[in-house]
Every structure is written in C-alpha cells, then in structure tokens.
Protein backbone atom coordinates (compact mmCIF):
# COMPACT_ATOMS: atom_id res chain seq x y z
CA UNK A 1 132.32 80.07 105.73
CA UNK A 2 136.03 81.41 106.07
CA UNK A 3 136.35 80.22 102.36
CA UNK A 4 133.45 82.99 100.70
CA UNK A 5 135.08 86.20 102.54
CA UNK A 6 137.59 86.39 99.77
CA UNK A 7 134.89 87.99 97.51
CA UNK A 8 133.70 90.13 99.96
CA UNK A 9 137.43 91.17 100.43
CA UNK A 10 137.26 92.38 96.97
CA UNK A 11 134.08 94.51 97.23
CA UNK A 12 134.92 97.91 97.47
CA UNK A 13 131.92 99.87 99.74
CA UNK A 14 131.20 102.17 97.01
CA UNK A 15 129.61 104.22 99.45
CA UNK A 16 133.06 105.14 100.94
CA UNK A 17 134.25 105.70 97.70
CA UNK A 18 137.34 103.58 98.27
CA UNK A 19 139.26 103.36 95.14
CA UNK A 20 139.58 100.36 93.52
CA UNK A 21 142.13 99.82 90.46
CA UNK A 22 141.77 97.36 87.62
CA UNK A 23 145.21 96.49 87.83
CA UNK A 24 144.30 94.93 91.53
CA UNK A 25 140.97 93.56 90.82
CA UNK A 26 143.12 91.34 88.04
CA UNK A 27 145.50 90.43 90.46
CA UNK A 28 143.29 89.74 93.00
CA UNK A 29 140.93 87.89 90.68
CA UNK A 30 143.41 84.40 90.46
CA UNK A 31 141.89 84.16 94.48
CA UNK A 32 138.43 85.15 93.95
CA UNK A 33 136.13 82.17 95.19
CA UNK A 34 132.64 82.21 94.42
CA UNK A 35 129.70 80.35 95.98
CA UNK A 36 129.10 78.25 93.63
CA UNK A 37 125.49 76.60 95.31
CA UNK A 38 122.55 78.03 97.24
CA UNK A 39 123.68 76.06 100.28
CA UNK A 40 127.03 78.18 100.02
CA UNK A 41 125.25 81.66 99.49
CA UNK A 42 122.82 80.74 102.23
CA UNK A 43 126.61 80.36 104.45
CA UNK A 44 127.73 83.68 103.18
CA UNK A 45 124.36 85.43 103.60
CA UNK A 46 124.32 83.75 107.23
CA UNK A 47 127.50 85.83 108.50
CA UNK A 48 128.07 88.26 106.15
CA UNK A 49 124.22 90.01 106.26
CA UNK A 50 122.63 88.93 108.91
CA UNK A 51 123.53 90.25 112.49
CA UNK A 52 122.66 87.59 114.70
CA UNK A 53 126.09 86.09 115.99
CA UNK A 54 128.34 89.06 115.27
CA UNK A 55 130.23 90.37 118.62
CA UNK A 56 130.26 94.09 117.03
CA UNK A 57 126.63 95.53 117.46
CA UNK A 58 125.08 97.10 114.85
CA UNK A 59 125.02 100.17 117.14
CA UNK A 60 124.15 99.80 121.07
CA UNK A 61 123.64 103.34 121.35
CA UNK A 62 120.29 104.11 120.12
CA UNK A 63 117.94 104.26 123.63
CA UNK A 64 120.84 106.79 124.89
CA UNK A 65 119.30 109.21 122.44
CA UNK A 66 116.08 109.33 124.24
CA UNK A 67 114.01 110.05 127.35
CA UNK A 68 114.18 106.57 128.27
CA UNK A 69 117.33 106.83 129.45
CA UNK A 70 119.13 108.38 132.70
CA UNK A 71 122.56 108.52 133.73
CA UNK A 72 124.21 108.39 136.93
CA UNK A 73 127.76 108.57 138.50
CA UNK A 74 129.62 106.76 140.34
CA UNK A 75 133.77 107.94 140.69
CA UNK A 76 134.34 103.80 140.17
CA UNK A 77 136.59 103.89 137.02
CA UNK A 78 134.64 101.43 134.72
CA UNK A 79 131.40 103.36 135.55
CA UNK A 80 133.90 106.51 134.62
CA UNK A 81 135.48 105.38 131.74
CA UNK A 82 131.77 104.45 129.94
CA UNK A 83 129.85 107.35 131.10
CA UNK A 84 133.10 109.29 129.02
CA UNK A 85 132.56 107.01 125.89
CA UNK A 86 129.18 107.13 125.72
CA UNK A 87 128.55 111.15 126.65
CA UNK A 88 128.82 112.23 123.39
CA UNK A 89 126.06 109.89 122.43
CA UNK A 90 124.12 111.04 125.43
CA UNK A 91 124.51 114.94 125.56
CA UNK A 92 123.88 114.53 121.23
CA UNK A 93 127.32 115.60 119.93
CA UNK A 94 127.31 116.04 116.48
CA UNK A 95 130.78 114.24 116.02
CA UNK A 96 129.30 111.28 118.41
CA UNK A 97 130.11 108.12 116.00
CA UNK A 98 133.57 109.65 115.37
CA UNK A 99 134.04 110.09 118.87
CA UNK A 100 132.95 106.66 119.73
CA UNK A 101 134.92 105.07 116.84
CA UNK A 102 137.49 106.89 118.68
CA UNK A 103 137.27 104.78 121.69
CA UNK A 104 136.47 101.63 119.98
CA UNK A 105 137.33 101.24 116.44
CA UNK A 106 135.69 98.11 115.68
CA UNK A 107 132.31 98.59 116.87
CA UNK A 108 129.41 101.40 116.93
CA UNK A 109 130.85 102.99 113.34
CA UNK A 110 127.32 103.16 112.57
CA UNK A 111 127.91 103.76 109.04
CA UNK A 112 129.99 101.17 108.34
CA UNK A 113 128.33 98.46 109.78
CA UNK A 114 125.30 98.77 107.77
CA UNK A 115 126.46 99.52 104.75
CA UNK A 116 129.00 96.50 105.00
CA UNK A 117 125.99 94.27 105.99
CA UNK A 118 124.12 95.84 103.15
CA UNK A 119 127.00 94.56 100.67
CA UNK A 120 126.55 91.32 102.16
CA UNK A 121 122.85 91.33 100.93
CA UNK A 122 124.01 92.73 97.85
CA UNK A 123 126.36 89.78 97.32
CA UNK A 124 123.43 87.61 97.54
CA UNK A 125 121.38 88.82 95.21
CA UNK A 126 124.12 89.48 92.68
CA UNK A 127 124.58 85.88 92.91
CA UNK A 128 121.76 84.19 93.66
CA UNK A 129 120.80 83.52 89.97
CA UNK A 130 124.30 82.00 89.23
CA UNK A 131 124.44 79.02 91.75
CA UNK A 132 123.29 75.72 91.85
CA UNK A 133 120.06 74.68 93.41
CA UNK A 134 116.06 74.74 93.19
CA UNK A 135 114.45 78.21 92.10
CA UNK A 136 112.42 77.74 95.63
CA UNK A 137 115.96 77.86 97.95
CA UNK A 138 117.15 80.84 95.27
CA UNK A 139 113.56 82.92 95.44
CA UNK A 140 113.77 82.01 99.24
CA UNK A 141 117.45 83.73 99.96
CA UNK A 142 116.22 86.48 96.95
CA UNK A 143 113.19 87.10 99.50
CA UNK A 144 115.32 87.66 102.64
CA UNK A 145 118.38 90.11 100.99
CA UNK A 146 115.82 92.10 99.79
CA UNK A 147 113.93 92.41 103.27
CA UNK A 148 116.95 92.22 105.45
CA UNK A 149 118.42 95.27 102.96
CA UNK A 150 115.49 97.27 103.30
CA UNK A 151 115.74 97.20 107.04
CA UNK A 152 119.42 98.36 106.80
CA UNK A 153 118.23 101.54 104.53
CA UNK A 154 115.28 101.86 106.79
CA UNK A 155 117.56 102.60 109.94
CA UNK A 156 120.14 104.41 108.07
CA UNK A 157 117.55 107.12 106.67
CA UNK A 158 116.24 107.02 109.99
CA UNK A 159 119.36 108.34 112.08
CA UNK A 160 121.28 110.29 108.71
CA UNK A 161 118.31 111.69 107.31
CA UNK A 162 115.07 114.07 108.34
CA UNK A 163 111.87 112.09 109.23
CA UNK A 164 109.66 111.34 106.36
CA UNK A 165 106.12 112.37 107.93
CA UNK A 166 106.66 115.89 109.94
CA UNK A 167 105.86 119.46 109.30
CA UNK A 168 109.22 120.60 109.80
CA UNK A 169 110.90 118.53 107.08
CA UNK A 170 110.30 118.11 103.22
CA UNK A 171 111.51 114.26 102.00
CA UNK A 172 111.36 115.27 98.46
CA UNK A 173 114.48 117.40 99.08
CA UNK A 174 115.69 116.52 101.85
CA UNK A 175 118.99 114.26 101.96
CA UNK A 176 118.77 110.75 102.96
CA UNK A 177 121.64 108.04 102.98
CA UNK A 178 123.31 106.58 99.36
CA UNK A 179 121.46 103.46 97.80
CA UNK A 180 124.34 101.08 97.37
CA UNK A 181 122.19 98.30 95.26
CA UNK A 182 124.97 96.12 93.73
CA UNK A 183 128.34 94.38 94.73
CA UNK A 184 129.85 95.35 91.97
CA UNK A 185 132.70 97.54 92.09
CA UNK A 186 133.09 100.93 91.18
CA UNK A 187 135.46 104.16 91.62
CA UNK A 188 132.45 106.72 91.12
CA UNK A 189 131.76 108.43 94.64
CA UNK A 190 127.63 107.82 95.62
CA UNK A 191 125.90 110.62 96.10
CA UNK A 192 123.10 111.06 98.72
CA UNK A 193 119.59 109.91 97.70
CA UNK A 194 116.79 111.94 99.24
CA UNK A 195 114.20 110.79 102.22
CA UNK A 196 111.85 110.04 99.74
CA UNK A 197 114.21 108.04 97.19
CA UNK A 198 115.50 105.53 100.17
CA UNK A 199 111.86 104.99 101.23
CA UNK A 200 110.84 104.50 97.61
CA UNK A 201 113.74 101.77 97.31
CA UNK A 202 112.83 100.37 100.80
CA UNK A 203 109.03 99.74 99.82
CA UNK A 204 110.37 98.40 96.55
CA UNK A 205 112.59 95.57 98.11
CA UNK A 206 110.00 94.77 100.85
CA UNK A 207 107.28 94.49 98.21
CA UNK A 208 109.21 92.36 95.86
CA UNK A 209 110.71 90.06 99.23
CA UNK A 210 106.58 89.68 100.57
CA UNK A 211 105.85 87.35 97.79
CA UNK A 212 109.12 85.48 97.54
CA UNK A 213 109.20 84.61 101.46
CA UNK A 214 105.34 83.59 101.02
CA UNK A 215 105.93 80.92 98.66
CA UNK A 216 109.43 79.82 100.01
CA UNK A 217 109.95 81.02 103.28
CA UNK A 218 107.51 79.17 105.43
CA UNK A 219 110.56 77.02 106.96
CA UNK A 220 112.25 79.88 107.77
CA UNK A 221 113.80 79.38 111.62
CA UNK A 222 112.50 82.43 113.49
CA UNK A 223 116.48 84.10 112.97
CA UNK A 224 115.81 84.61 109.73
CA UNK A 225 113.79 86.94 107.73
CA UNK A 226 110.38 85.65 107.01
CA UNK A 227 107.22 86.89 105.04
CA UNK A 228 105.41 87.97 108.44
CA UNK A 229 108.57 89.93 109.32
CA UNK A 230 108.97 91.54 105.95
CA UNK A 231 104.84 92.52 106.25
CA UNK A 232 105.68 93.89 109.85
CA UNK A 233 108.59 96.20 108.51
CA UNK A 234 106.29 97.34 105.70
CA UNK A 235 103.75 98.39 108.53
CA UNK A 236 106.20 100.36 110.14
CA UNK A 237 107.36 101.74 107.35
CA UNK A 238 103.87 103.34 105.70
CA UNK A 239 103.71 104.35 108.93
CA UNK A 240 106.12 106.44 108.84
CA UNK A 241 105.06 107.65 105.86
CA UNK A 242 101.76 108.64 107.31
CA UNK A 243 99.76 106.46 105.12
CA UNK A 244 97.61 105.16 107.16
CA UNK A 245 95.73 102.80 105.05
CA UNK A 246 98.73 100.74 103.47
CA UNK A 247 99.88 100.37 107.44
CA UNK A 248 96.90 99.25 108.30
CA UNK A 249 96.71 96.65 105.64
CA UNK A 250 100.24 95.21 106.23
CA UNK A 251 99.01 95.65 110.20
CA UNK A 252 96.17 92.74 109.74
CA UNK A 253 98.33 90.31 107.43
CA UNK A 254 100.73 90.13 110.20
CA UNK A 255 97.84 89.69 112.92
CA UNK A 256 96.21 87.14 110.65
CA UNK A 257 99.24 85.10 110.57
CA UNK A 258 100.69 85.82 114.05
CA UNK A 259 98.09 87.08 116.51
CA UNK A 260 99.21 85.90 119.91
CA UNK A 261 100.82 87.90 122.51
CA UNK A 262 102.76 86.37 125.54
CA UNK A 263 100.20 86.10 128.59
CA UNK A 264 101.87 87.89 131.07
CA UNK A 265 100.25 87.25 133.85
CA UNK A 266 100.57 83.08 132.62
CA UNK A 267 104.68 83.67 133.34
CA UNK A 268 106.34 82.11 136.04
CA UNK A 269 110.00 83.22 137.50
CA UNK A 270 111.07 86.77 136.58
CA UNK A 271 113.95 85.76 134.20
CA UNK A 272 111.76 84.27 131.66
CA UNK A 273 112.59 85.69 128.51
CA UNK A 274 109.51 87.55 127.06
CA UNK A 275 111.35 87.55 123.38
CA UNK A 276 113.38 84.57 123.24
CA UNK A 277 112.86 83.66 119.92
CA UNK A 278 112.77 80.22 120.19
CA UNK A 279 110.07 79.60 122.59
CA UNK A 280 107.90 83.09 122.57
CA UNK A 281 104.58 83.28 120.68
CA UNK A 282 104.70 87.03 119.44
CA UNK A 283 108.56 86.90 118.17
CA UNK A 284 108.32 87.37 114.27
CA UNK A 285 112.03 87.27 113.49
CA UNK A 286 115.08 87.28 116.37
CA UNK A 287 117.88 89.72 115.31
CA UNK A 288 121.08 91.05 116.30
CA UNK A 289 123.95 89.79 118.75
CA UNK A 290 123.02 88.41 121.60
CA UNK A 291 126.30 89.44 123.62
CA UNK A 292 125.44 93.39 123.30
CA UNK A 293 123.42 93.00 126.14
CA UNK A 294 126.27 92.41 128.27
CA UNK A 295 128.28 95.33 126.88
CA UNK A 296 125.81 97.70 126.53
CA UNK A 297 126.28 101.03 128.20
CA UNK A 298 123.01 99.81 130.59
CA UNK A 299 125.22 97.03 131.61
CA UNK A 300 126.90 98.76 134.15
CA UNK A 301 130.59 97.27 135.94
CA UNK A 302 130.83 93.63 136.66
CA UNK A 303 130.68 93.51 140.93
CA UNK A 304 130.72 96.99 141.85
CA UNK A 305 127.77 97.67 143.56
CA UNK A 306 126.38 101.03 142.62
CA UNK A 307 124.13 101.91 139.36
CA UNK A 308 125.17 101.81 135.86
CA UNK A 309 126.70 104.50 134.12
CA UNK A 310 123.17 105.10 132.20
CA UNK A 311 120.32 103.20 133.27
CA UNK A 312 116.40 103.29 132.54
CA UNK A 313 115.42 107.10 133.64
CA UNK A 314 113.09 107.09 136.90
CA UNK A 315 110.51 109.43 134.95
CA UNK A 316 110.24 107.28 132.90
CA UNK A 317 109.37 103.63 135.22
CA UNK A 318 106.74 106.13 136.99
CA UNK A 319 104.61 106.36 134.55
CA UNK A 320 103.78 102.61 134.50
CA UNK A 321 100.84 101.57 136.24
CA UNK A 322 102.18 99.66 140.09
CA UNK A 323 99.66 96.50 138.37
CA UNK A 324 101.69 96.92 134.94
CA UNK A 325 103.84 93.44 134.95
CA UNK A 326 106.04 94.83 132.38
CA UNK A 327 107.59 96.29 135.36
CA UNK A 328 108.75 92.94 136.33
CA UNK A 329 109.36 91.42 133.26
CA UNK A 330 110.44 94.14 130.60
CA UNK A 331 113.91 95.31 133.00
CA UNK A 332 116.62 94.24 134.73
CA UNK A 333 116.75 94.69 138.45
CA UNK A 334 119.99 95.74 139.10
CA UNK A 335 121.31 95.73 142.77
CA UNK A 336 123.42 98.92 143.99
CA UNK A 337 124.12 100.39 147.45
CA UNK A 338 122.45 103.64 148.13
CA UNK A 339 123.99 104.36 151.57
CA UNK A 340 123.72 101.66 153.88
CA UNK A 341 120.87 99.89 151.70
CA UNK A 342 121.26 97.34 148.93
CA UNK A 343 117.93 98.22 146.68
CA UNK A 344 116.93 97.45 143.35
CA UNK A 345 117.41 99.96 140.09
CA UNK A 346 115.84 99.47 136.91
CA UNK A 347 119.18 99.12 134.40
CA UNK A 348 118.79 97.21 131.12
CA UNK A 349 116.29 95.31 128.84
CA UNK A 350 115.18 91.69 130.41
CA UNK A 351 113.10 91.03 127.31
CA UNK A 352 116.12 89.24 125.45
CA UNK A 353 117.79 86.78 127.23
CA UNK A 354 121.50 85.46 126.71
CA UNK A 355 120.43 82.37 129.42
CA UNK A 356 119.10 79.78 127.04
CA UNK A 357 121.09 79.35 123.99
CA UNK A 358 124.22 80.81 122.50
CA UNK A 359 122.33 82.38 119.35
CA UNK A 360 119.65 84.02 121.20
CA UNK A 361 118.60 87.07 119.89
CA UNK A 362 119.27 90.55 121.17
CA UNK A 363 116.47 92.18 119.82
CA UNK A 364 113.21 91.20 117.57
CA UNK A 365 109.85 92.22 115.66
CA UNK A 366 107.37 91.03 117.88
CA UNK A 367 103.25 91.30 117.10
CA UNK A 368 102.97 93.67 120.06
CA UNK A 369 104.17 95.95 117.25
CA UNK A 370 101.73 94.98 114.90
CA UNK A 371 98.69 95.76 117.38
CA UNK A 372 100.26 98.77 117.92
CA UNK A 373 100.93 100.27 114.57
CA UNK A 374 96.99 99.13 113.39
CA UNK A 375 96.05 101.32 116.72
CA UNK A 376 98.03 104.10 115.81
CA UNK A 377 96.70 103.84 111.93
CA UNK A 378 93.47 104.13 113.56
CA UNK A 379 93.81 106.76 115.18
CA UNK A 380 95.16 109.10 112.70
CA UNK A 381 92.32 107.89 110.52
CA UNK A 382 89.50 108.79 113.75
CA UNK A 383 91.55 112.47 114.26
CA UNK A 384 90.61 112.48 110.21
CA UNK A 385 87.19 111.94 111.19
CA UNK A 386 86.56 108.53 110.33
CA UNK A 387 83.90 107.34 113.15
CA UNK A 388 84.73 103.46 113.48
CA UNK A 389 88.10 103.92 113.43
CA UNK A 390 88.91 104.94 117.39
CA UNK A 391 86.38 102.03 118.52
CA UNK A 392 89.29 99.39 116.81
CA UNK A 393 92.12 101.60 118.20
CA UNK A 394 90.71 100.96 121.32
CA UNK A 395 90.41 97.97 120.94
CA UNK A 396 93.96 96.86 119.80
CA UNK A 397 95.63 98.91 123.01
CA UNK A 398 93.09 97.10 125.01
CA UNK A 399 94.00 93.49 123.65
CA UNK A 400 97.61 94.74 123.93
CA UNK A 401 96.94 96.08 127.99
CA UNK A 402 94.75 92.87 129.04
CA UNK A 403 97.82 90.98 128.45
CA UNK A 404 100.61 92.84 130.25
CA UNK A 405 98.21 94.22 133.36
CA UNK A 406 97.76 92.29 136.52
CA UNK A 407 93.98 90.17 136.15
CA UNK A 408 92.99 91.50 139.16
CA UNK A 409 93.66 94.94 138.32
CA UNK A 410 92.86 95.36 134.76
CA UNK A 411 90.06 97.49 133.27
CA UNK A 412 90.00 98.71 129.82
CA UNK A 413 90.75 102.13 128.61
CA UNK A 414 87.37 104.52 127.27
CA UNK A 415 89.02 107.11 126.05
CA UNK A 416 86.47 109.06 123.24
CA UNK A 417 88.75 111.89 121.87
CA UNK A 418 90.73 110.75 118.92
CA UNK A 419 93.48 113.62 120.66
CA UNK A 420 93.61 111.95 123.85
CA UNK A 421 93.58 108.71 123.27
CA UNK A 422 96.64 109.65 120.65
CA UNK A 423 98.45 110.97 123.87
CA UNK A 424 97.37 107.79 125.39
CA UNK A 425 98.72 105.83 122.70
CA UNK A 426 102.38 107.19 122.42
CA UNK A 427 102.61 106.60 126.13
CA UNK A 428 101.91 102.78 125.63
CA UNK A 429 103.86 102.37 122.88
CA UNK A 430 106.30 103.86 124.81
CA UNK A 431 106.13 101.03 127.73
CA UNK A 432 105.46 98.04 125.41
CA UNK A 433 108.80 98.69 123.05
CA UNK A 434 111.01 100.36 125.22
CA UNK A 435 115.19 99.31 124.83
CA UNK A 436 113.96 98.35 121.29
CA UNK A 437 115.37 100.57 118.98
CA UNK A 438 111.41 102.55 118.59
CA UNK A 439 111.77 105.73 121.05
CA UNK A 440 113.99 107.63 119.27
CA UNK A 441 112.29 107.65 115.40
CA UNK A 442 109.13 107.57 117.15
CA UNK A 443 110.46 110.59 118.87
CA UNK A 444 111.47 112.16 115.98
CA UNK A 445 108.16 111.15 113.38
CA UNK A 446 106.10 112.20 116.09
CA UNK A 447 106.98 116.59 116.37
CA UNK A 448 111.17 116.05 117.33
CA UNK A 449 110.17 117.53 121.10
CA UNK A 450 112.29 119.07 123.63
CA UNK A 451 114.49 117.07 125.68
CA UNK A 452 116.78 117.30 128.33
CA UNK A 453 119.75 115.55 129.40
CA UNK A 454 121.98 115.62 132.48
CA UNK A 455 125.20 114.26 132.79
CA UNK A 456 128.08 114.18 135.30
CA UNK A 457 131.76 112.48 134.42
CA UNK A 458 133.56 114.62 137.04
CA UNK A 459 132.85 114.37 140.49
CA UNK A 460 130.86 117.61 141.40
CA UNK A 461 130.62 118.97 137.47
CA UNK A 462 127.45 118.40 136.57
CA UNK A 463 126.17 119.23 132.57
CA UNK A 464 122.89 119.76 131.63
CA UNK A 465 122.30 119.88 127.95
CA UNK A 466 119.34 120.40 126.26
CA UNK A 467 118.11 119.49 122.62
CA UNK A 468 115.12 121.76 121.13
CA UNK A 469 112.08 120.83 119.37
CA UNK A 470 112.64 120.08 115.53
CA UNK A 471 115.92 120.61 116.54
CA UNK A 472 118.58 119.39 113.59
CA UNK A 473 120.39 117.08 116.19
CA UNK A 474 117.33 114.87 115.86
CA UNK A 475 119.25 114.16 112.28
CA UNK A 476 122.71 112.87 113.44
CA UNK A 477 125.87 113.70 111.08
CA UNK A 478 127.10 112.04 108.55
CA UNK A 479 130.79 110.29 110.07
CA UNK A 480 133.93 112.01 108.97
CA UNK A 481 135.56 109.15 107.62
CA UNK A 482 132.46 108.54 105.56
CA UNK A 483 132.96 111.87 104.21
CA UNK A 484 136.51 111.74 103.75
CA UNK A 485 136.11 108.64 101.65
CA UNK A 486 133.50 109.87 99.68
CA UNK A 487 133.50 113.76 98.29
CA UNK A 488 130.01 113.24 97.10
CA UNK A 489 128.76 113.14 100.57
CA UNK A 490 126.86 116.42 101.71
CA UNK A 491 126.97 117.12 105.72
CA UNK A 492 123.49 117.95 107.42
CA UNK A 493 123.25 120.96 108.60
C-alpha cells in the first residue's frame, strides 16, 4: 500500500489552505505514482479512507460531551495525568481539540482526521474512472467513497456546526464545515458551507452511493460500506432533518434487508461481543479502530485498582430496568477498591470487542438503530396527529425491549400519549446506543438541554461547570490551526 501514499503526499487539504506552488507540484510530479487498477484503488481506499485499522481514532472523545459520562479521581498519576487531558473535553472548553492536540499531536485533531480521510475518498473517486478493471468493481468503490464521505461531512457538521432541526438555530444561514469534493489541488482558501449546504451534499452522495452498492456491493465484507449501511445513514440523516417520512422510508429498506436483533437473553458468557462484526446478526457495517477501546479515556490505568478517570455516570446505569440485560452485556465491569471492598464499576463499552480478531471493529451501525429511528419517525408523525402512527412506534421499541429484557420479566410498554411515549423513547434510545457516538447530536437535535459536569484533578478542588440550554458550546469551535491555515474560516460564536 506504502507505494500509493506518494499521491496522497501531494494533495494539499485545501481545507487548511496549505499553499501549494507549481514549481513543487512539477518537481514532485517525476515521483507521483498512480493506482493504475481497481484492485490498487481498492488498497488505497482500504487505509487511506476507511478507519478500521488506524491506531489514531477518529476522535475518542465524543461520550465525554454528554450525560453519559462521570468522572472520578483518584491522586494515582495515570488516572491524573488523563483526567488533565481530557478536562477540557469534559468541562466543554472552547479551545478543547487545541488543547488535546496539545497533549497528543497525532491523534484527536478532530479536524484533521476527517478531512484527511475525506481526501482519501476524494482520491477514489477522482480516480476511479481512470483504472483498469470491470465497471461493477469501479461503481462498487464509486458507491462506498461517496457513502463513507458523506459520513465524514455528516459528523463534521454535527460537532462544527448548529443542529439542522431545532428552534434555536436557522441551517439556511447558519455555518457548517467546508465541502472539500475533489483531490485536486488548489491555493484558494474554502470557505464555510452552511448547515443546510453540507446536508444537501451529504443526501446527494448517499443517494447517488444507494444504487451503486445495490448492484455491486452485495459482497461487501461487513468492514466495508454497504447499500444497507448507506440506507441506515440516510435514516439518520432525514432524521435529523425532521423529515419524518424520507426516515421512515430509508427506516424499512434497512429492516427489510436486515431485521434481526441479537437475542439477548440467547447469550452465553458476559464477554460475548454484542457487535462483533463478524459473527453478530444486527451489525450493518464495523467501523473504526479497534485499539481505541483500550486507550480511551473510559479505559482507566492498567493494574491500579481504583475507577477510571471518567467512567459511565451512576445516574445514568439507574435508570435501566434491574431485568434490563444490557446491564450485563452493553459495559465493562471494572474492578476498583472502595475501602476495604473490591466491587464492580461500570467503565467502558463491552459491545465491541478487541478478543476475537485483530480487525475487529470499534464501533458499528447496527439495526437496533434502524428500529429506533422508524419509532422515533413515528412518533413525531402521532404528536402531528397521525392516529396509526404511535401503535407502530410502539411497536418497534417493543420488538427492540423483548430482545434486551430478561423473558421472565418482560412486558410491553402501553404508553397512549404521543408526548410521553416521546420521553419514553429518548430514554431507550439512550440505553440501546450508549458509548456509540448518538448521545451527544441526539442531545443537541433534541432542545441542546442543561447539563452539568463535575470534575476534580486536584486533590480536594473540586469544579463544577455547567453548560445551558441552547447553549453555543453545544457547537464546538472551529481548531486554531484550522483557522490559521485557512483565513476563510469564520469562528462560531
């Protein structure tokens, strides 16, 4: 693979606004080396856009945003020295990527990472047409850039830029991330497209990639993007949007193809991986690096017995059910002394195991979503006042609750007001796709309420900070070095 970098050596990130001269593109050019087959692209595509065996997560940060999370001290140095990196993330510090760049250089520049796995896409398709091989392995890797690329923008808006759906933002106007479509390079500084102009171009590549990965992606292995994965994202995404009928739709082709959920009361031993994408029924499409899950902040310090810097908050496990087996099989049980007692504390995400292969995924699309999303649809549609609509919400979160709820103990939900079975349902999704990457843009999509953190990194200082409804932290800022790079960059507010 070592042999198609070079051309991704000479791809300036517009989006940084590096400048590149002529005078070294021509002297650079004499090394250039193209793929030259599909075979080859399908190599570059493999390490350069995907995220599957990179070390350097995409970002690892994301549930320390939320109400999922708790933190705790502990005056052991490793517990110290993360609850220090990661405190900007967790008390929402507007300079929080350049901060942890700061500590790390390599890893969590949020910006960069995307965009420079977005260039990788781009790469593909600005090549795709060129190389040798059938228009079925070309229309195939076409298919995937454009999905995998839409998922990139979709996160980016998502943390950079307002929410699309909410009463407190406007995405017509509102500023969203740069759309970086080509490889090509370019000295012109990239100005930033609105909300409304990145979801445009998101629903654009997804749409295009749908019909491409039907006809040519059925072989797909479950790592890479697929037509069931690309109709998953598009679910999210109109959901987002608050249109509830194109959700819906892209809800039931995704059930259609993939409608089983893992049986959890079938599972035996509580280290069975729930999304291992190899052997789970309801993983769509297995992404990002495996190894994050043992240098996550949740991870805590190798042999010191006492709780992880930040670990899943205790409001938060109490308000699953004692018969919920997601309890067992959705955490970690960390061991810790609390006195003269070793107990067990909830820490990190047991969903995604590193146990069974070396390329196991660290996080996934799974059809739980699916269910989920169609119920939600639903629901907006029965607060609208359509009649039939709450009887199928119910029954999605039902189908979705029968299998995670101990036999014995499982009854289904009757909730009649479209209202509180909507407070019902944000709860649930809450417990189904929690350490996923969901609880923070759900958070914000769904009113940006009030949250509060607390934080200690000094023995007896203890900081509470608090972030306000529809407050602007809910958007974070745009890096410095981003900004520096690029003088067409605007700051949020």
């Amino acid at each position: 693979m070592k042999k198609y970098f070079k051309i991704l050596a000479l791809i300036c990130l517009t989006i940084n606004a590096v400048s590149c001269k002529k005078g070294f593109l021509e002297e650079s050019s004499q090394d250039l080396v193209r793929p030259t087959t599909t075979a080859a692209l399908n190599q570059l595509m493999t390490g350069e856009a995907y995220a599957l065996t990179t070390t350097a997560p995409l970002n690892d940060y994301l549930d320390l945003l939320t109400d999922d999370i708790q933190s705790n001290y502990n005056a052991n140095a490793t517990i110290v020295t993360g609850l220090n990196k990661y405190a900007p993330v967790f008390t929402w510090d507007r300079k929080m990527i350049d901060k942890l760049v700061e500590v790390a250089p390599t890893g969590n520049n949020t910006w960069y990472n995307y965009y420079n796995r977005i260039k990788g896409c781009n790469v593909v398709l600005d090549y795709v047409e060129g190389v040798e091989g059938t228009q079925a392995e070309k229309d195939n890797l076409r298919g995937q850039a454009l999905a995998l690329r839409s998922y990139y923008y979709f996160v980016l808006v998502n943390l950079f830029g307002k929410p699309y759906y909410s009463t407190a933002t406007n995405p017509t106007t509102d500023l969203g991330v740069p759309i970086l479509l080509t490889a090509d390079v370019s000295d012109a500084p990239m100005p930033r497209a609105t909300v409304k102009e990145v979801y445009a171009q998101i629903e654009k590549d997804l749409l295009t990639a749908v019909p491409l990965l039907d006809a040519n992606g059925q072989s797909n292995h479950v790592y890479k993007f697929n037509a069931t994965a690309a109709k998953l994202l598009l679910s999210r995404v109109y959901l987002y949007m608050g249109n509830w009928d194109e959700s819906l739709k892209y809800s039931d082709l995704v059930i259609q193809a993939k409608p089983t959920l893992q049986q959890y009361n079938s599972v035996i031993g509580t280290l069975f991986p729930i999304s291992y994408g190899a052997t789970s029924p309801e993983v769509i499409w297995g992404y990002g690096s495996s190894s994050e899950l043992t240098v996550m902040p949740l991870a805590g310090a190798a042999g010191v017995a006492a709780k992880a810097g930040f670990t899943v908050s205790e409001s938060f496990i109490n308000t699953y059910e004692v018969a919920d087996l997601r309890l067992t099989y959705s955490f970690r049980n960390t061991a810790f002394i609390d006195g003269s007692a070793i107990v067990s504390y909830k820490s990190g995400s047991a969903k995604y195991s590193t146990a069974n292969t070396t390329i196991s995924n660290g996080k996934a699309f799974r059809t739980a979503e699916a269910y989920l999303n169609r119920a939600e649809a639903y629901i907006q549609k029965a607060i609208a006042g359509d009649g039939s609509a709450l009887t199928k919400a119910l029954a999605d979160i039902n189908y979705l609750r029968s299998n995670r709820i101990k036999i014995a103990n499982y009854a289904p939900i009757t909730i009649t007001d479209p209202q509180a079975l909507f407070t019902f349902y944000k709860a649930e999704r809450r417990r189904e796709l929690c350490l996923e990457d969901h609880r923070w843009f759900d958070l914000r999509r769904w009113g940006m309420s009030e949250m509060t953190h607390t934080i200690q990194v000094v023995t007896g200082v203890v900081q509470t900070v608090t972030l306000n409804q529809n407050d602007s932290r809910y958007t974070l800022d745009v890096p410095a070095e981003a900004l520096k790079r690029n003088p067409s960059l605007v700051q949020n507010p």
